[in-house]
PDB file of N, CA and C in Angstrom:
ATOM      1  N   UNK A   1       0.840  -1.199   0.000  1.00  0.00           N
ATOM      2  CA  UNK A   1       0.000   0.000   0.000  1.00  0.00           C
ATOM      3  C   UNK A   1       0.876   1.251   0.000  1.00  0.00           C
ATOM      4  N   UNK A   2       1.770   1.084   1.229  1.00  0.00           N
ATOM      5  CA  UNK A   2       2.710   2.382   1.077  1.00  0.00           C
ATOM      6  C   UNK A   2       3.388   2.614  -0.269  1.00  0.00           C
ATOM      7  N   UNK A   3       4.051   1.385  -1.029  1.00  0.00           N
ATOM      8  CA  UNK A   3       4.740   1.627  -2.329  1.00  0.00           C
ATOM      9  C   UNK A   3       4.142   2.120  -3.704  1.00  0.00           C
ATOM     10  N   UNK A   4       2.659   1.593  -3.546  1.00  0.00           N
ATOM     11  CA  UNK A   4       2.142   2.400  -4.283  1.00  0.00           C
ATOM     12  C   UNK A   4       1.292   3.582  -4.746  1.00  0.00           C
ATOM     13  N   UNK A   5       1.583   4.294  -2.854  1.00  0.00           N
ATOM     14  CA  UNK A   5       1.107   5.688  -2.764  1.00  0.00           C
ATOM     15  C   UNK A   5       2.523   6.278  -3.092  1.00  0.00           C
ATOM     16  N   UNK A   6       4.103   5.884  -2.816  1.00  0.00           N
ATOM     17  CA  UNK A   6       4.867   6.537  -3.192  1.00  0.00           C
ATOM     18  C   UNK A   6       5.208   6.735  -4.706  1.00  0.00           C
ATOM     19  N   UNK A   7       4.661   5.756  -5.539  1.00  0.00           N
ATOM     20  CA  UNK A   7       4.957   5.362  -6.566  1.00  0.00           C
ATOM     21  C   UNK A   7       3.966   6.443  -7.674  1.00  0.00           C
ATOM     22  N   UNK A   8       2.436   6.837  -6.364  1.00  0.00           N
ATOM     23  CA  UNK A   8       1.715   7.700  -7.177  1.00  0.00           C
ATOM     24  C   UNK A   8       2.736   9.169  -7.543  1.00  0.00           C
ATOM     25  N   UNK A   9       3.261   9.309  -5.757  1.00  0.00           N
ATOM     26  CA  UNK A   9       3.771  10.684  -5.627  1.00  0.00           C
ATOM     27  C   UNK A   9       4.672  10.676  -7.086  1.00  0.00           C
ATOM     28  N   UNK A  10       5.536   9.850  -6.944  1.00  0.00           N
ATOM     29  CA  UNK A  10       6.943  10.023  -8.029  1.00  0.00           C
ATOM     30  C   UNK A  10       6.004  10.562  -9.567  1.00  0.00           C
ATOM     31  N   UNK A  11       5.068   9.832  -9.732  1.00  0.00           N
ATOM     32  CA  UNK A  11       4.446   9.851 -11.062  1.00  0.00           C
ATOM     33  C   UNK A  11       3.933  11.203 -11.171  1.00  0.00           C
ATOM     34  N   UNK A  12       3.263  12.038  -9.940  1.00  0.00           N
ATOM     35  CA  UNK A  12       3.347  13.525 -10.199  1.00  0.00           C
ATOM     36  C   UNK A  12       4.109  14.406 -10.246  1.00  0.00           C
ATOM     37  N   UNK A  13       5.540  14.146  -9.149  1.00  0.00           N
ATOM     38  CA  UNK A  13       6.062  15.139  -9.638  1.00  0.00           C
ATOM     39  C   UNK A  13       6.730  14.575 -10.797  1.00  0.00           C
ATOM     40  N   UNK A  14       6.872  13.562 -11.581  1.00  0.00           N
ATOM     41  CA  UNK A  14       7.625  13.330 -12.825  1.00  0.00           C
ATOM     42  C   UNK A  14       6.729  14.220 -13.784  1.00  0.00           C
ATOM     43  N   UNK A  15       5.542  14.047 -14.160  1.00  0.00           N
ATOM     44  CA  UNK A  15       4.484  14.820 -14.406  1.00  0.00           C
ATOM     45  C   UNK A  15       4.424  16.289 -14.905  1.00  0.00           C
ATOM     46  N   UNK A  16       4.975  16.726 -13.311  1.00  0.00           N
ATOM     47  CA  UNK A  16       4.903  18.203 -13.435  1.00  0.00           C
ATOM     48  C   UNK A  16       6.428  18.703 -14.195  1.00  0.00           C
ATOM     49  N   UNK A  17       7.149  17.667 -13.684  1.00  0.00           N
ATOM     50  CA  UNK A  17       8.576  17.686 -14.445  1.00  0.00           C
ATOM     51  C   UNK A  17       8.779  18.212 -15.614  1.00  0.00           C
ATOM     52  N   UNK A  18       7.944  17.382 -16.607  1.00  0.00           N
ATOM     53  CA  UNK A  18       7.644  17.278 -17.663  1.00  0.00           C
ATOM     54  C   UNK A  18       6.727  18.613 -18.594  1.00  0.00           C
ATOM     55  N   UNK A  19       5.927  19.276 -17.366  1.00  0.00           N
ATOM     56  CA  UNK A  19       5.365  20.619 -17.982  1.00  0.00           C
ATOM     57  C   UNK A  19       4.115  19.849 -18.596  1.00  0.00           C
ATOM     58  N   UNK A  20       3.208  18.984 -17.881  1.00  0.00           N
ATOM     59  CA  UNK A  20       2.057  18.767 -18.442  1.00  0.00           C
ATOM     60  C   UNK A  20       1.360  19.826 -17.318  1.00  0.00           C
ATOM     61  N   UNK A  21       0.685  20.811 -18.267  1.00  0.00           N
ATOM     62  CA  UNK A  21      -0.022  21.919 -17.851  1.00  0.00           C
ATOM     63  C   UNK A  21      -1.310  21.659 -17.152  1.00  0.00           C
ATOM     64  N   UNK A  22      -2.439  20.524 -17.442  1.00  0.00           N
ATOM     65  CA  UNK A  22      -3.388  20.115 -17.067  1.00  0.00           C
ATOM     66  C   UNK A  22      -2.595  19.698 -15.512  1.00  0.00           C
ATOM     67  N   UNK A  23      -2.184  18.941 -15.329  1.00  0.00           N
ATOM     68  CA  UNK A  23      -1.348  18.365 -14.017  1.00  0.00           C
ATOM     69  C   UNK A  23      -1.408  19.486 -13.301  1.00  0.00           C
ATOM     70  N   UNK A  24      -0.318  20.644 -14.021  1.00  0.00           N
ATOM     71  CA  UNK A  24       0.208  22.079 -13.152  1.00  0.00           C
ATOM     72  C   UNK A  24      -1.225  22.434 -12.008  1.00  0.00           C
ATOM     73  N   UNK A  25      -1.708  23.120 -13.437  1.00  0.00           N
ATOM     74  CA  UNK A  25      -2.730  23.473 -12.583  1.00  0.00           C
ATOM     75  C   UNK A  25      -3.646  22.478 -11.580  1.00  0.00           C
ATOM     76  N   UNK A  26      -3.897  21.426 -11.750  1.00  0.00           N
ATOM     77  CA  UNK A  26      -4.775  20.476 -10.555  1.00  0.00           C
ATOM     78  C   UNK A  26      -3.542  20.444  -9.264  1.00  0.00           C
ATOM     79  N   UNK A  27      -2.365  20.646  -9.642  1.00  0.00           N
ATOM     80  CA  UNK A  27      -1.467  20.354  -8.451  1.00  0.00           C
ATOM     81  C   UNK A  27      -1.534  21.802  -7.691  1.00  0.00           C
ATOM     82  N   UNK A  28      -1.673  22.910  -8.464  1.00  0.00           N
ATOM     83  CA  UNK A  28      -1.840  24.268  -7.776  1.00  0.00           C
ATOM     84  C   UNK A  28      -3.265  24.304  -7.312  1.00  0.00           C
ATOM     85  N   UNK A  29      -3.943  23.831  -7.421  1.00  0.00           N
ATOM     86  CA  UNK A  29      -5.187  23.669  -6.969  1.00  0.00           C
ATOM     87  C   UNK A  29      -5.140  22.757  -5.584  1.00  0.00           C
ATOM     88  N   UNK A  30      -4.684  22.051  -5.600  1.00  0.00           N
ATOM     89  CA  UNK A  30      -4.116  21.290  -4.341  1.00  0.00           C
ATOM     90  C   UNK A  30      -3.683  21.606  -3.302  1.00  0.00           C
ATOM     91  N   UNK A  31      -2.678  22.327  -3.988  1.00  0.00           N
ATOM     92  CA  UNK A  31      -1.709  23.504  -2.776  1.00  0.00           C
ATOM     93  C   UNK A  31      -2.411  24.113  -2.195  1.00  0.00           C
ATOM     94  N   UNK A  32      -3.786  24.731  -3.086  1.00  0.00           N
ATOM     95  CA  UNK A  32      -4.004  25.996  -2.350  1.00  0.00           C
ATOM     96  C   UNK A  32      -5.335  25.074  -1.286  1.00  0.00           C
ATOM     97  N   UNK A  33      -6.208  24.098  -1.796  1.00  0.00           N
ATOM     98  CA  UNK A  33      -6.943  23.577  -1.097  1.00  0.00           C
ATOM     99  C   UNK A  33      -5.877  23.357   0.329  1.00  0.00           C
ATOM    100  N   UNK A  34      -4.850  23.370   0.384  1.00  0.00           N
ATOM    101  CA  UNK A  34      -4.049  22.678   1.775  1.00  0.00           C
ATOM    102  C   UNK A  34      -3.879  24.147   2.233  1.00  0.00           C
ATOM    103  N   UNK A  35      -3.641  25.249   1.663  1.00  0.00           N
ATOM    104  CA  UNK A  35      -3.766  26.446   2.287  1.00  0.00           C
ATOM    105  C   UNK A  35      -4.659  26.986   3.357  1.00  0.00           C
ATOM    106  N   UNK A  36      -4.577  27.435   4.438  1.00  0.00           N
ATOM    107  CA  UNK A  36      -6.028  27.756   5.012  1.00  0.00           C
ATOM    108  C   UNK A  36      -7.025  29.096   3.962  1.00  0.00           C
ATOM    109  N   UNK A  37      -8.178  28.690   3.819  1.00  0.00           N
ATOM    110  CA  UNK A  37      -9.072  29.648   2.977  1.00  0.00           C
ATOM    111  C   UNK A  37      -9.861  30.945   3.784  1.00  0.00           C
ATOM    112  N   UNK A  38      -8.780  32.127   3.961  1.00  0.00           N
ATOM    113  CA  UNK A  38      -9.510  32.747   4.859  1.00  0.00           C
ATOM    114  C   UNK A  38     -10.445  33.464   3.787  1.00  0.00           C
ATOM    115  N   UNK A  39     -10.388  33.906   2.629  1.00  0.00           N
ATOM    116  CA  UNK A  39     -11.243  34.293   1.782  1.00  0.00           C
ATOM    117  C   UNK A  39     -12.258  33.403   1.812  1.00  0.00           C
ATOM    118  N   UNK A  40     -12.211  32.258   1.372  1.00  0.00           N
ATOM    119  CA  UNK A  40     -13.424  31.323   1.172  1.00  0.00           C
ATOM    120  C   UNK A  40     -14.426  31.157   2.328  1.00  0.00           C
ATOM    121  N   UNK A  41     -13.765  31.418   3.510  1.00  0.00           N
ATOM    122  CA  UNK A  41     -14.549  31.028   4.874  1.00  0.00           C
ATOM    123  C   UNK A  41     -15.631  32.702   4.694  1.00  0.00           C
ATOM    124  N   UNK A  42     -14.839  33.854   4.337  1.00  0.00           N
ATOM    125  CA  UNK A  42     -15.549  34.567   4.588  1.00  0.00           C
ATOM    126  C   UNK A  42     -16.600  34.504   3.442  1.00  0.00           C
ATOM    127  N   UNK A  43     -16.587  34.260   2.091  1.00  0.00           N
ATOM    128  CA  UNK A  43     -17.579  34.107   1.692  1.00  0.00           C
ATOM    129  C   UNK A  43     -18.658  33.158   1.698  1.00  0.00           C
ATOM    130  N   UNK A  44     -18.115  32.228   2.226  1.00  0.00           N
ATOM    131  CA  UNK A  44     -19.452  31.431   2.859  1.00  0.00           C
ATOM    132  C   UNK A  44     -20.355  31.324   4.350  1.00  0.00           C
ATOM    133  N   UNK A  45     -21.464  30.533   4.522  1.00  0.00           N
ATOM    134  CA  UNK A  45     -22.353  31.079   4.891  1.00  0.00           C
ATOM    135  C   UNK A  45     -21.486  30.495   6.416  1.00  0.00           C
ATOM    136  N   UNK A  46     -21.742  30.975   7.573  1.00  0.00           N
ATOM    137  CA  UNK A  46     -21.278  30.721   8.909  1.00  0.00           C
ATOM    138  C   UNK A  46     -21.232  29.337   9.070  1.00  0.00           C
ATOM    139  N   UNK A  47     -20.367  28.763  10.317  1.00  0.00           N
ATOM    140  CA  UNK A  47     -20.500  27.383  10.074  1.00  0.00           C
ATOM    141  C   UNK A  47     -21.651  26.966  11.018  1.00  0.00           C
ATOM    142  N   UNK A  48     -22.295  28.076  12.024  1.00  0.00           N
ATOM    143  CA  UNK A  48     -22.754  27.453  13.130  1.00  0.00           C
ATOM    144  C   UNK A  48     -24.706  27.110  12.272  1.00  0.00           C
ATOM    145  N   UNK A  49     -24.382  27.503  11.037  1.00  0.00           N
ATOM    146  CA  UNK A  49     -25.722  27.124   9.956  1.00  0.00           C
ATOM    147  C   UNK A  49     -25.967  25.304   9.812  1.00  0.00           C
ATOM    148  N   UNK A  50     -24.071  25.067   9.560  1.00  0.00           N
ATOM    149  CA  UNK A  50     -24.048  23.638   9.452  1.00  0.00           C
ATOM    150  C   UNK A  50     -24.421  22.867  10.903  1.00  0.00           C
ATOM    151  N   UNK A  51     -23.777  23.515  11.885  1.00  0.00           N
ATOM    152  CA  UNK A  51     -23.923  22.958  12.832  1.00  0.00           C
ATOM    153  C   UNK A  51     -25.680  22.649  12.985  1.00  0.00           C
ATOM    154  N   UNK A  52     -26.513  23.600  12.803  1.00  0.00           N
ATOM    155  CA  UNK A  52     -27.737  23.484  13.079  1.00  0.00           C
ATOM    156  C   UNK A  52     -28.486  22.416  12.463  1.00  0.00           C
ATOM    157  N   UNK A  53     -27.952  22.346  10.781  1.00  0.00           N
ATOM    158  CA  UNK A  53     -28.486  21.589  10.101  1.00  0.00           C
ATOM    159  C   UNK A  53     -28.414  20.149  10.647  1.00  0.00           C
ATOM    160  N   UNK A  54     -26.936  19.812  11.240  1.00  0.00           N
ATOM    161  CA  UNK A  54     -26.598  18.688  11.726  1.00  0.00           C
ATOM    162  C   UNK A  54     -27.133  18.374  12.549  1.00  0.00           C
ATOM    163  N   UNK A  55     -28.185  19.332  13.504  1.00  0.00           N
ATOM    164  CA  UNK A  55     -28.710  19.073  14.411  1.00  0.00           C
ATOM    165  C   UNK A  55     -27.465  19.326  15.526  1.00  0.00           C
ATOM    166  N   UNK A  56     -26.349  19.897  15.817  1.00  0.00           N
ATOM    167  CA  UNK A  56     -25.364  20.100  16.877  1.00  0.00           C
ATOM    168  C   UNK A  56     -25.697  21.671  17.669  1.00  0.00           C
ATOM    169  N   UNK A  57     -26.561  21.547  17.484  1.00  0.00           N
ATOM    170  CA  UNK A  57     -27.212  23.413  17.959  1.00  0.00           C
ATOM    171  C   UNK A  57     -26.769  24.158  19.181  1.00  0.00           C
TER     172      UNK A  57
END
């Protein structure tokens, strides 16, 4: 299992190595999903909405 999650990694950055642009961008998309989203938090709706929905009130 581990060898062939490392085996995924190698295959992206070989990937990006390479300048396949479709890749680029889904991998910068990645990055930034691992970023904290303080923009995104503010444009969405509060969380204590979810909480309610969940019933955690």
């Amino acid at each position: 299992m581990e060898l062939s999650e490392r085996l995924k990694q190698v295959d992206h950055l070989r990937r990006a190595a390479m300048g396949n642009a479709k890749f680029k961008a889904s991998a910068k998309q990645h990055e930034s999903a691992l970023k904290p989203k303080s923009r995104a938090l503010a444009k969405s709706k509060p969380r204590s909405s979810f909480a309610d929905w969940a019933g955690g009130k």
